[in-house]
Protein backbone atom coordinates (compact mmCIF):
# COMPACT_ATOMS: atom_id res chain seq x y z
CA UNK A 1 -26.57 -19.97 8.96
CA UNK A 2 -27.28 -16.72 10.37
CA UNK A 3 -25.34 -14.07 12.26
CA UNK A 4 -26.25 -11.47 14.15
CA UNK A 5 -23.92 -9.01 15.77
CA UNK A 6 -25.53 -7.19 19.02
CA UNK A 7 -25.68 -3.83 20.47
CA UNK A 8 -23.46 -2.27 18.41
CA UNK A 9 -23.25 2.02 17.07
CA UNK A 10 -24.48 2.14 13.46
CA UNK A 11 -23.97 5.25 11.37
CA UNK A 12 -23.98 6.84 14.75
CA UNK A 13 -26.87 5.48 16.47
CA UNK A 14 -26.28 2.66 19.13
CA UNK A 15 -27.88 -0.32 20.64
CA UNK A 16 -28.77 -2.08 17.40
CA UNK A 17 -28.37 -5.33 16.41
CA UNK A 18 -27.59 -6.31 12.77
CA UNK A 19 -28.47 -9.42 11.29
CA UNK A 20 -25.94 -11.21 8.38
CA UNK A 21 -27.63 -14.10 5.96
CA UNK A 22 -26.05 -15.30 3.20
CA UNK A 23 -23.15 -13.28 3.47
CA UNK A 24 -24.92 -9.89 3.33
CA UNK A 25 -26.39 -7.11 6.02
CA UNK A 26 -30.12 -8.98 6.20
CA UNK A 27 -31.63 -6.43 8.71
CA UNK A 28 -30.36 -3.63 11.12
CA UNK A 29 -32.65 -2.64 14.22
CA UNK A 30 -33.24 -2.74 18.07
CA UNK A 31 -33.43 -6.49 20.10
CA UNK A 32 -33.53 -8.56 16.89
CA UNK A 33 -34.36 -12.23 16.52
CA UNK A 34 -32.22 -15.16 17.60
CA UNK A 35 -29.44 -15.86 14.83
CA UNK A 36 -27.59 -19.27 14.49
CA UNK A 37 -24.36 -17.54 15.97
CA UNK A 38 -24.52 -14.52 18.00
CA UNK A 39 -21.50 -11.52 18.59
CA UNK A 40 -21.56 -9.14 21.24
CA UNK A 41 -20.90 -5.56 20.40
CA UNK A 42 -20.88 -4.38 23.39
CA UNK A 43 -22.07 -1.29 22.01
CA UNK A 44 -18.74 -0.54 19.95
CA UNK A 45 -19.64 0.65 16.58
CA UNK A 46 -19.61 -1.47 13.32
CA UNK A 47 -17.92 0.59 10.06
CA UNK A 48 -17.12 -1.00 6.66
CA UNK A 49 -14.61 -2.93 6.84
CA UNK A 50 -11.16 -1.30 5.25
CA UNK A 51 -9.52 -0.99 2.12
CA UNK A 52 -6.26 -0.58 1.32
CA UNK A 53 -5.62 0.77 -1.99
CA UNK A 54 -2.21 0.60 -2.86
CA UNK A 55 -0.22 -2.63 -1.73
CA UNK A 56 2.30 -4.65 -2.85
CA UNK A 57 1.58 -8.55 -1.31
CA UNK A 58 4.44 -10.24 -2.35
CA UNK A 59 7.03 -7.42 -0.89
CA UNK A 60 4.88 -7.37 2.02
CA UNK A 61 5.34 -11.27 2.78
CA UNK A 62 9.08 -10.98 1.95
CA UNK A 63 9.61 -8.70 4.57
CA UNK A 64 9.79 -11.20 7.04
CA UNK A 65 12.69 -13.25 5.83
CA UNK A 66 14.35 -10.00 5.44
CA UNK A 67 16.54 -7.46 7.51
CA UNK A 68 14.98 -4.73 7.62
CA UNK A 69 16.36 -1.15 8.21
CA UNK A 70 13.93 1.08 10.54
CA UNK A 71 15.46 3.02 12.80
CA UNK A 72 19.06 3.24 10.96
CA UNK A 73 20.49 6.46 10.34
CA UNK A 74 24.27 5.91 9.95
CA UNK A 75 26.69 3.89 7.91
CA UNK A 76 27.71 1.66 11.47
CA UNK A 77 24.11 1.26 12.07
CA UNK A 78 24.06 -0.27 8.60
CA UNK A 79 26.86 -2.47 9.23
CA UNK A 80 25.84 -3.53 12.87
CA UNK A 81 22.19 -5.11 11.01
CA UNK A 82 24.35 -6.86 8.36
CA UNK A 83 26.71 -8.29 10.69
CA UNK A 84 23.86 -9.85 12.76
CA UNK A 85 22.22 -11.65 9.67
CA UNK A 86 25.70 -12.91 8.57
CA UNK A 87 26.72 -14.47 11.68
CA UNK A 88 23.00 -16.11 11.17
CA UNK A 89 23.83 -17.38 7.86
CA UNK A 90 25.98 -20.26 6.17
CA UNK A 91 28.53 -18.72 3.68
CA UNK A 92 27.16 -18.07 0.65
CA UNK A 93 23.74 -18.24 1.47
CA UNK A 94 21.62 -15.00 0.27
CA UNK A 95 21.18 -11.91 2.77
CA UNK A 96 17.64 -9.69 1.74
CA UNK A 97 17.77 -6.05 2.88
CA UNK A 98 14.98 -3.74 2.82
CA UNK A 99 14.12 0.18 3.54
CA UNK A 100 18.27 1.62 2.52
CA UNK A 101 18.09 5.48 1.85
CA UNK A 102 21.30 7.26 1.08
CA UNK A 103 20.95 9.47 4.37
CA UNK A 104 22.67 5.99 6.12
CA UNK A 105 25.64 5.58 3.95
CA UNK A 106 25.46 7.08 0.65
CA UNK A 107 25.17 5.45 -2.87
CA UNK A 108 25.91 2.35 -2.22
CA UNK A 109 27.89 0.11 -4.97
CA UNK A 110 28.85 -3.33 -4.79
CA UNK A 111 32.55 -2.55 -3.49
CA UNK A 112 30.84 -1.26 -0.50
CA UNK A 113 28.36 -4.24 -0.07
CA UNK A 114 31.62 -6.55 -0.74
CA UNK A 115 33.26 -5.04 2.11
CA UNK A 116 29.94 -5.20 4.40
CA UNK A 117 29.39 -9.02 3.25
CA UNK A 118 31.94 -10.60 1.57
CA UNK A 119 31.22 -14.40 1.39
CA UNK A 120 27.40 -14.24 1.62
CA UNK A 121 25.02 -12.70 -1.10
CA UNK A 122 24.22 -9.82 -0.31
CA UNK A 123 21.32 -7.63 -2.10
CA UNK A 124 19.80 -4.50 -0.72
CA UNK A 125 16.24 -2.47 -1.67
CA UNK A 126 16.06 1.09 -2.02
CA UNK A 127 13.65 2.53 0.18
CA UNK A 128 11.64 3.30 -2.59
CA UNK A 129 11.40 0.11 -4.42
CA UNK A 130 12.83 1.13 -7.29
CA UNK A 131 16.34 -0.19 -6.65
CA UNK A 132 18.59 -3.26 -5.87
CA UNK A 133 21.95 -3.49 -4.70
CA UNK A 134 24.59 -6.43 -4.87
CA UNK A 135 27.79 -7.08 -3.68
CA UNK A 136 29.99 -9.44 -6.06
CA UNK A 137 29.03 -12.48 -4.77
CA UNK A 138 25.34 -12.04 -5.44
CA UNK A 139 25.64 -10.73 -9.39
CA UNK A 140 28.05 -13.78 -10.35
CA UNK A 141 26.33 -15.36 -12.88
CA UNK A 142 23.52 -12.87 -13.51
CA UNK A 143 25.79 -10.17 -15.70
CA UNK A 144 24.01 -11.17 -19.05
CA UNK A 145 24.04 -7.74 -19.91
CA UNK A 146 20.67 -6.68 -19.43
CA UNK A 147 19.92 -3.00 -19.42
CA UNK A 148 18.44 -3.06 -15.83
CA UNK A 149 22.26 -3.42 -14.60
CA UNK A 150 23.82 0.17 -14.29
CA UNK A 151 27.15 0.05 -15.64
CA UNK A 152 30.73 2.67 -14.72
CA UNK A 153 32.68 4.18 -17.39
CA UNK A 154 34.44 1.52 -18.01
CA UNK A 155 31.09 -0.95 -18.84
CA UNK A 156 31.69 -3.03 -15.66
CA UNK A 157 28.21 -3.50 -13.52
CA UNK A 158 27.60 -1.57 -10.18
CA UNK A 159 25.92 -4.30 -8.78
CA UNK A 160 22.79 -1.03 -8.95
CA UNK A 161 19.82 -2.49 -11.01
CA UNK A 162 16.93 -0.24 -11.49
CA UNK A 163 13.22 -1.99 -11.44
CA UNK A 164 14.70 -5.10 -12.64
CA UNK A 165 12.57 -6.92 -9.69
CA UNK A 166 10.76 -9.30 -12.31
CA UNK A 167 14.26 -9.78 -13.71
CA UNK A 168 16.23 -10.35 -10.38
CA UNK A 169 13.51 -12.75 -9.30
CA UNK A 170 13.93 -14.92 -12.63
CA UNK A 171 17.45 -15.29 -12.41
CA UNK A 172 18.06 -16.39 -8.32
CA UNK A 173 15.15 -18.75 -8.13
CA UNK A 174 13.45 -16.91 -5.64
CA UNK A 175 10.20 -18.65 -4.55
CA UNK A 176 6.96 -15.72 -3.86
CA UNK A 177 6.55 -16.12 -0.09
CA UNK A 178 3.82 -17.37 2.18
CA UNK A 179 1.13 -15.09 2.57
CA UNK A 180 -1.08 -16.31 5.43
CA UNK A 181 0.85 -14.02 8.30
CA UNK A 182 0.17 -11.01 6.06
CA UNK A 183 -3.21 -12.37 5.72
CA UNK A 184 -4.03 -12.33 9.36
CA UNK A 185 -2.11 -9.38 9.78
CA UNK A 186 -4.31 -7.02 7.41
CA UNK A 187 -7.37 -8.82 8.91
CA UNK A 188 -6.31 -7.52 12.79
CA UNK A 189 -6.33 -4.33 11.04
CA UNK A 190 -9.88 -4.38 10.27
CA UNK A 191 -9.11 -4.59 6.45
CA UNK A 192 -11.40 -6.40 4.22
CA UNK A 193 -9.80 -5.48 0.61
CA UNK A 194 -7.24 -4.95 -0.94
CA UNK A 195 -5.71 -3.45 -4.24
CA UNK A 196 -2.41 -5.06 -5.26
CA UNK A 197 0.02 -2.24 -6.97
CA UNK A 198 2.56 -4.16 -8.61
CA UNK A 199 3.26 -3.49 -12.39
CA UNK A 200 5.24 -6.74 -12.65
CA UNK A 201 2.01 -8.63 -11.59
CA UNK A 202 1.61 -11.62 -14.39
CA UNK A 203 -0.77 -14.42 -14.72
CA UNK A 204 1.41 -16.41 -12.75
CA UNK A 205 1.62 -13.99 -9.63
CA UNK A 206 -1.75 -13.19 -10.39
CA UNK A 207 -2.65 -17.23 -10.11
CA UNK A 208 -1.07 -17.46 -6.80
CA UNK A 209 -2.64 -14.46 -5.38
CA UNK A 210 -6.52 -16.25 -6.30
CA UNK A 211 -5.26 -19.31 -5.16
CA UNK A 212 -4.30 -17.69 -1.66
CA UNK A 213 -7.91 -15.90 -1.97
CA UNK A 214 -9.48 -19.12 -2.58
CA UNK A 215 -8.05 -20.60 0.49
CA UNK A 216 -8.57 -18.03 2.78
CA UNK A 217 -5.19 -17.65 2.77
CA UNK A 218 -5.48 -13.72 2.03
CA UNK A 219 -9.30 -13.43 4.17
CA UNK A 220 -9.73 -9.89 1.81
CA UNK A 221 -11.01 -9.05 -1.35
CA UNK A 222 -8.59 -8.95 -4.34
CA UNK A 223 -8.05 -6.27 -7.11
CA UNK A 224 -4.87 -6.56 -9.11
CA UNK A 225 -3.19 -4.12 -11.07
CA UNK A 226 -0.31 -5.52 -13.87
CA UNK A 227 1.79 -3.54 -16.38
CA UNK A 228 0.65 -5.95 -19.12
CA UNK A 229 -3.00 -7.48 -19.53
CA UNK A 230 -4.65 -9.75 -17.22
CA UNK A 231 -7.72 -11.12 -17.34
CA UNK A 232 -10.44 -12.02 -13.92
CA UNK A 233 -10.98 -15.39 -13.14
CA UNK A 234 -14.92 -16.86 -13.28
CA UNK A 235 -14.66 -16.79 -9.71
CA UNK A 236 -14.15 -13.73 -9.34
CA UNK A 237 -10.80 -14.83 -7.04
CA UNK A 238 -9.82 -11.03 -7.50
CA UNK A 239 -10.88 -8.09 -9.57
CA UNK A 240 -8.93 -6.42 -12.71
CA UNK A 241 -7.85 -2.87 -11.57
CA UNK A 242 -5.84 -0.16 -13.55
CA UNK A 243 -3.23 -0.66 -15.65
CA UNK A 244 -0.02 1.03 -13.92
CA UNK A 245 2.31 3.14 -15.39
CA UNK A 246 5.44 3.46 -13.43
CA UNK A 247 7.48 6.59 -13.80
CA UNK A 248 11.14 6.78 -12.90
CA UNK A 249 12.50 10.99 -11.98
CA UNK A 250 16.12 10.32 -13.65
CA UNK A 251 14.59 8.31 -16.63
CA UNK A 252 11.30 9.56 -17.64
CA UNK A 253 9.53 7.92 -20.90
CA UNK A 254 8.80 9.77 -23.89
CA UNK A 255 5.27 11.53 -23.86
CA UNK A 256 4.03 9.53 -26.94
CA UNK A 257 5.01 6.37 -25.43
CA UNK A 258 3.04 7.30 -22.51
CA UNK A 259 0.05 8.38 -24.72
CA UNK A 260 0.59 4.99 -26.59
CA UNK A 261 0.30 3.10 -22.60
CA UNK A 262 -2.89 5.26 -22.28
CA UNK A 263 -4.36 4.15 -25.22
CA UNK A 264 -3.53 0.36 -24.72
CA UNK A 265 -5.14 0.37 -21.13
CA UNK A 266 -8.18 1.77 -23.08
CA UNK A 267 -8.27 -0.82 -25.65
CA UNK A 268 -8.12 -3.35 -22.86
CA UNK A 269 -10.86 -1.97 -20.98
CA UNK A 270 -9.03 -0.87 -18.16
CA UNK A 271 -8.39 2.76 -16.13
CA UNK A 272 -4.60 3.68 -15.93
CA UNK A 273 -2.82 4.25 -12.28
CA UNK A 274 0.29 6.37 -12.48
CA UNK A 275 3.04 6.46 -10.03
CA UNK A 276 3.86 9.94 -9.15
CA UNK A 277 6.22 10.52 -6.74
CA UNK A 278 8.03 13.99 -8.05
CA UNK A 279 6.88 16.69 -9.09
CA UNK A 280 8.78 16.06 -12.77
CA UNK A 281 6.53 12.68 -12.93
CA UNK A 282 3.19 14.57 -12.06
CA UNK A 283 3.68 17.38 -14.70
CA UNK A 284 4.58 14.54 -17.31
CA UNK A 285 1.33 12.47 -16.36
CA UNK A 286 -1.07 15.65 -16.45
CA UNK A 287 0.69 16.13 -20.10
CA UNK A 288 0.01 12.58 -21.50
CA UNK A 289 -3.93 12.71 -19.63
CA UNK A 290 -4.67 15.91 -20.74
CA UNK A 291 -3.12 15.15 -24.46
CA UNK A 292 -5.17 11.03 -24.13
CA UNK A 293 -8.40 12.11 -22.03
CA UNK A 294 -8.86 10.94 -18.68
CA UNK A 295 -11.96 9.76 -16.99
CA UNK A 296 -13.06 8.76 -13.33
CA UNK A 297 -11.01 5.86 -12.07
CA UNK A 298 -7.91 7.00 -13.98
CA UNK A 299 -5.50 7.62 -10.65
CA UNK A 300 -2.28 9.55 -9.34
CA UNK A 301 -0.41 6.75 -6.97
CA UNK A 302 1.62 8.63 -3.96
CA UNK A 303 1.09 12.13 -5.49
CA UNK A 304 4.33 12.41 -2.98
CA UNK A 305 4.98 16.19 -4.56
CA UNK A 306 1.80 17.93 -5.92
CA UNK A 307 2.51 21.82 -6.35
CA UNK A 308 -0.54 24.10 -5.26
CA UNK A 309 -0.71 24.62 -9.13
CA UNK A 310 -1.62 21.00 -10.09
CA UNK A 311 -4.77 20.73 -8.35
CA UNK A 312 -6.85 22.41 -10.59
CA UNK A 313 -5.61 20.49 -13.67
CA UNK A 314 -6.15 17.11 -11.23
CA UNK A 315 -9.78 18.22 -10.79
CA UNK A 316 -10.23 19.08 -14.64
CA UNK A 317 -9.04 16.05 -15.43
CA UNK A 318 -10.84 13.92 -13.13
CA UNK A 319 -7.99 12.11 -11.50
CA UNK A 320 -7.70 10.44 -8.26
CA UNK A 321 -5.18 10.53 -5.83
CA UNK A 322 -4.41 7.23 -3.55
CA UNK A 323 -2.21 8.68 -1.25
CA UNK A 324 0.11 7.62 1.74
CA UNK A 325 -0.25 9.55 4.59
CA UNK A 326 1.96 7.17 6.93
CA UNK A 327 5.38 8.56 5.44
CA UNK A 328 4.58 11.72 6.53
CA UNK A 329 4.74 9.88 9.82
CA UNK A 330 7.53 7.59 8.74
CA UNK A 331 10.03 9.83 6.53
CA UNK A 332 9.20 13.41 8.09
CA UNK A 333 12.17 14.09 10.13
CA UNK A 334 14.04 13.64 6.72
CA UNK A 335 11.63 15.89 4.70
CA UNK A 336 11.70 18.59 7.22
CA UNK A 337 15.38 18.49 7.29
CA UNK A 338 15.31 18.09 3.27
CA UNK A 339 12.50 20.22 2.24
CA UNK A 340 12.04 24.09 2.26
CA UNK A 341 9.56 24.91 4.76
CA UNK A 342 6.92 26.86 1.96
CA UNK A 343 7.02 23.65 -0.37
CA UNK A 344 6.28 20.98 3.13
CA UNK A 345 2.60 20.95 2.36
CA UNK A 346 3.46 19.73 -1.31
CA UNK A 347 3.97 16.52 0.29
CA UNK A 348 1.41 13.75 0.16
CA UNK A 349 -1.43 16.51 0.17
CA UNK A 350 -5.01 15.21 1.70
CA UNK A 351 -7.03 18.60 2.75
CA UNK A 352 -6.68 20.40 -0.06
CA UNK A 353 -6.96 18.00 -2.89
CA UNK A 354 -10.41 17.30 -1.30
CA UNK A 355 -11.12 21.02 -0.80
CA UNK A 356 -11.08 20.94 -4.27
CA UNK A 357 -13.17 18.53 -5.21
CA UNK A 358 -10.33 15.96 -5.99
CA UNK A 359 -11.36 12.44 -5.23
CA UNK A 360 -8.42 11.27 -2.34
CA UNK A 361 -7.72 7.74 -1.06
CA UNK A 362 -5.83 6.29 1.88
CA UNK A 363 -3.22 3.31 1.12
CA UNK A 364 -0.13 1.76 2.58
CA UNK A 365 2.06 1.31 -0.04
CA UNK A 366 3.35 -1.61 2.60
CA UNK A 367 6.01 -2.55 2.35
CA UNK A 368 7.79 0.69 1.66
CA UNK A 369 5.21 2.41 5.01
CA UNK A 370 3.46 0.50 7.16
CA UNK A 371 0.40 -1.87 6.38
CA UNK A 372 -0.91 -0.79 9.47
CA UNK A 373 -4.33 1.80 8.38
CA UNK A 374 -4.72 3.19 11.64
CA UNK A 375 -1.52 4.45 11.70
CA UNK A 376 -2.20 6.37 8.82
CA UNK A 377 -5.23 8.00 9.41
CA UNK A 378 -3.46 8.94 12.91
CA UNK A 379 -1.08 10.77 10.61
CA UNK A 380 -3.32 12.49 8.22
CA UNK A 381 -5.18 13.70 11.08
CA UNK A 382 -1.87 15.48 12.69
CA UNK A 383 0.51 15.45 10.30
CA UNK A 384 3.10 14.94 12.62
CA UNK A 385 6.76 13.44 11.99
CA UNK A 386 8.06 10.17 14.43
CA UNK A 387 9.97 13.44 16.20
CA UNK A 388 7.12 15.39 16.40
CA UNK A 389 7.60 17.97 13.77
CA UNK A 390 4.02 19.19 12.27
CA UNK A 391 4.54 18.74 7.99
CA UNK A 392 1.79 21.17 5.84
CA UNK A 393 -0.44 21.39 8.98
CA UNK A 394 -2.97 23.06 6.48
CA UNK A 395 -3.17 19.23 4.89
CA UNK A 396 -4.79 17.94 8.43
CA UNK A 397 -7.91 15.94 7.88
CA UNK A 398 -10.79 15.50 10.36
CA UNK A 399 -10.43 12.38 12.05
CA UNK A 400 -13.69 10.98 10.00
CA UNK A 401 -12.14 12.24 6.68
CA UNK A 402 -9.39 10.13 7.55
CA UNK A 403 -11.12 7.15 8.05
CA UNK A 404 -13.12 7.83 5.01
CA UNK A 405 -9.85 7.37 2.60
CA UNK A 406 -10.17 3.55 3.78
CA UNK A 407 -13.91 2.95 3.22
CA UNK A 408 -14.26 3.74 -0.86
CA UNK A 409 -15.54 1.17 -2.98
CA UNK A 410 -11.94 -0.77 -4.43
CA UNK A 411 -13.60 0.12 -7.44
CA UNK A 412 -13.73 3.92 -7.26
CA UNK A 413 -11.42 4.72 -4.93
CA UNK A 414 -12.21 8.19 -3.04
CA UNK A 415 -15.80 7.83 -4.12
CA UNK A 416 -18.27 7.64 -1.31
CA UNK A 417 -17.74 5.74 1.52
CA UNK A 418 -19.54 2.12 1.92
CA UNK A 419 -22.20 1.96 4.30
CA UNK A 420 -24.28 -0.35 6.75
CA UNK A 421 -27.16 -0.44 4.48
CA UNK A 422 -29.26 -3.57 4.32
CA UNK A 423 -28.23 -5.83 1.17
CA UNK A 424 -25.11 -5.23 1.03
CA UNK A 425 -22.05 -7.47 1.47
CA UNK A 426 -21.15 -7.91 5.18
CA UNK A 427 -17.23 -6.96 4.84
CA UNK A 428 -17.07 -5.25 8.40
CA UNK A 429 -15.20 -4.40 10.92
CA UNK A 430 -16.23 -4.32 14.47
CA UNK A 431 -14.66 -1.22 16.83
CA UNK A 432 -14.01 -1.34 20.97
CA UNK A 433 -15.84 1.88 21.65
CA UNK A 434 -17.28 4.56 20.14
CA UNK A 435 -16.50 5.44 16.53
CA UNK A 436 -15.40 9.14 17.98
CA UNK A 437 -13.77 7.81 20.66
CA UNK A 438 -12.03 5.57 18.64
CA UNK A 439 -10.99 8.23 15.97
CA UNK A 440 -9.74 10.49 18.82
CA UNK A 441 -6.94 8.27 19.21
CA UNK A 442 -6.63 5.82 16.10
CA UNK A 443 -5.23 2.41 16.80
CA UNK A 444 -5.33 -0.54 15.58
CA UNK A 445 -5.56 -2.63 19.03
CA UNK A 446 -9.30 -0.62 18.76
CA UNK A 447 -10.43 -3.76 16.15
CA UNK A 448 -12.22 -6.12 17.90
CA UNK A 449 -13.32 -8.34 14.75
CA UNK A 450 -13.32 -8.37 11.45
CA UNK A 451 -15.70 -10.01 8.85
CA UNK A 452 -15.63 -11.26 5.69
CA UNK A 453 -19.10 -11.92 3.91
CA UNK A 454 -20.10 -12.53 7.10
CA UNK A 455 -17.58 -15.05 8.45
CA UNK A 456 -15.12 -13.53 10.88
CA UNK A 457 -11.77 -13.65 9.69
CA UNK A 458 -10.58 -12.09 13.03
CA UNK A 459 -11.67 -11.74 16.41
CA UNK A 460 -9.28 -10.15 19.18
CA UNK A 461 -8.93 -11.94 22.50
CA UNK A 462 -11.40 -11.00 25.04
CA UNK A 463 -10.34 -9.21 27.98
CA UNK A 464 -10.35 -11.10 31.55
């Protein structure tokens, strides 16, 4: 079967046609042949389809079946979400909260969750990731004294466990959730692959993530990251990425352990990803790569705080940056209010990382931002906070920079950009308009369809 897509913008020139066999760009020109199945264009252009580099699935799917924070700023507005999912509840059923930062109601123990939620099980996620939080209820039975449980003076847990996701997970029965809504969701975004962050990624989450990929379940491309090895199925279900190394501010790991993670990744063949979010994590990972060696494909996650000084030692070194330009969008009220004025351009830097010749991609880090791509490039393009204050304005991208963090290979990440060259796979996504007019005002309601090796894996509704 053959498809061909009509009058559509190409690398900037319009009114071709382009022709899909066998799952790959066949021929691009003017008034092609009939195909087997024809889609009109209608003169929009036709990019690459999307990458996201930096996602966590899994999270992503569990945010549905939780209660989710955006838009709380205050202890009541805390309380007010709570109370609605516990009068939804049986007693003693388990409540999932996601996005808490301290700005709503401090440091949260499990006194204060008892008191929010006191006959259901209640857990809540740091904004960040890195943290749970249970009331009494939900840590009866799971106190086995594992060092993931932060403990008070007097050894009694806090119901605070730090990374202890894998951990948590093992000990309620929690079953991964479905991933066909996130699925469709990334494919409405015009996104066609995907690189899956998550350190505690084992064979087992690994296997369920190929299966979903197998099914058409997840309509992308798959490239998986672990902690610990993991090895690519004959089918080539998903990819083997970098080996991530995640770094915690208030509990940093000795340099020669991190040398000794370095060298592991190496031995199995693999690049290493580092989650940098501080400025203390990035000056500990340009230590351990400039004491190991680092290479092309060896990568900075966030780089959420990189000091004017770092760049340099990030080009010497060769390291990429996959980057998050949403929070900007997202968290920028609270940097602004949190952040010296001088030091705001330190945050999730795009312009001049590739000023100076620093490889930069464009991720979601979804769940923790949104999934949604458009919405970032909107907000490395203006840097603007939700209340409209401009971040490190000298960090603005062109609008077709922006677009370009998305379209790197998931293998080199911030290399060039995939093109509409015959021969190669036909992962595309199709655009209502213009590609300039379309960057001038990034959206995500701008996808028309999205294809997959040539099958679509989402087509928006046509207008009346």
């Amino acid at each position: 079967m053959t498809l061909t897509i009509r009058d559509v913008e190409v690398e900037g020139r319009a009114g071709l046609d382009v022709r899909i066999a066998d799952g790959r760009i066949a021929e691009i020109g003017p008034r092609l042949g009939r195909a087997t199945q024809e889609l009109d264009g209608r003169g929009g252009a036709l990019i690459p389809g999307l990458c996201d580099h930096h996602i966590h699935l899994f999270a992503l799917a569990a945010q549905a079946e939780s209660v989710v924070l955006d838009g709380v700023t205050s202890a009541a507005g805390l309380a007010a979400r709570i109370d609605a999912a516990v009068v939804a509840r049986r007693p003693g059923a388990w409540i999932r909260v996601q996005g808490y930062h301290e700005t709503m109601a401090g440091d949260l123990t499990r006194r204060d969750l008892d008191a929010l939620a006191p006959r259901h099980r209640l857990r809540v996620q740091h904004q960040t990731g890195s943290l749970w939080m249970l009331n009494s209820l939900a840590l009866e039975g799971l106190d086995d004294g594992a060092a993931v449980l932060e403990r008070d003076a007097a050894g009694a847990a806090t119901g605070r466990i730090w990374r202890g996701d894998a951990w948590l997970r093992a000990r309620i029965g929690a079953e991964p959730p479905r991933l066909d809504a996130i699925g469709r969701r990334l494919a409405g975004y015009g996104v066609t692959a995907l690189t899956d962050a998550s350190v505690t990624t084992d064979a087992d989450a690994a296997g369920r993530l190929a299966q979903a990929a197998r099914r058409g379940v997840l309509p992308q491309r798959l490239t998986l990251m672990s902690g610990g090895p993991l090895t690519a199925p004959a089918d080539g279900a998903f990819a083997v990425g970098p080996v991530k190394v995640l770094l915690d501010d208030h509990a940093l790991i000795d340099l020669d352990d991190f040398i000794g993670r370095i060298a592991l990744a190496r031995a199995w063949g693999r690049r290493v990803a580092v989650h940098c979010v501080t400025a203390g994590e990035l000056a500990l990972t340009l230590a351990a790569f400039d004491a190991a060696g680092a290479g092309r494909g060896d990568r900075i996650e966030h780089g959420g705080v990189i000091p004017a000084a770092a760049i340099p030692q990030l080009r010497a070194l060769g390291l990429t940056v996959v980057t998050q330009s949403a929070f900007i969008h997202e968290r920028g009220d609270r940097y602004a209010a949190q952040v010296d004025l001088g030091e705001q351009a330190d945050l999730y830097r795009c312009a001049s990382l590739t000023a100076a010749g620093v490889p930069v991609a464009g991720s979601s880090d979804a769940p923790y931002a949104t999934p949604d791509p458009w919405q970032a490039m909107a907000s490395a393009i203006d840097r603007r906070s939700g209340g409209g204050r401009v971040l490190g304005g000298v960090e603005r991208l062109a609008p077709a920079a922006a677009l370009g963090l998305y379209l790197g290979d998931p293998a080199d990440p911030g290399g060039p950009a995939r093109r509409i060259v015959v021969g190669v796979s036909a992962d595309l996504c199709l655009l209502a308009g213009g590609l300039g007019e379309v960057l001038a005002d990034p959206r995500a309601e701008r996808v028309r369809a999205t294809l997959l090796g040539g099958q679509i894996t989402h087509e928006a509704a046509k207008a009346d």
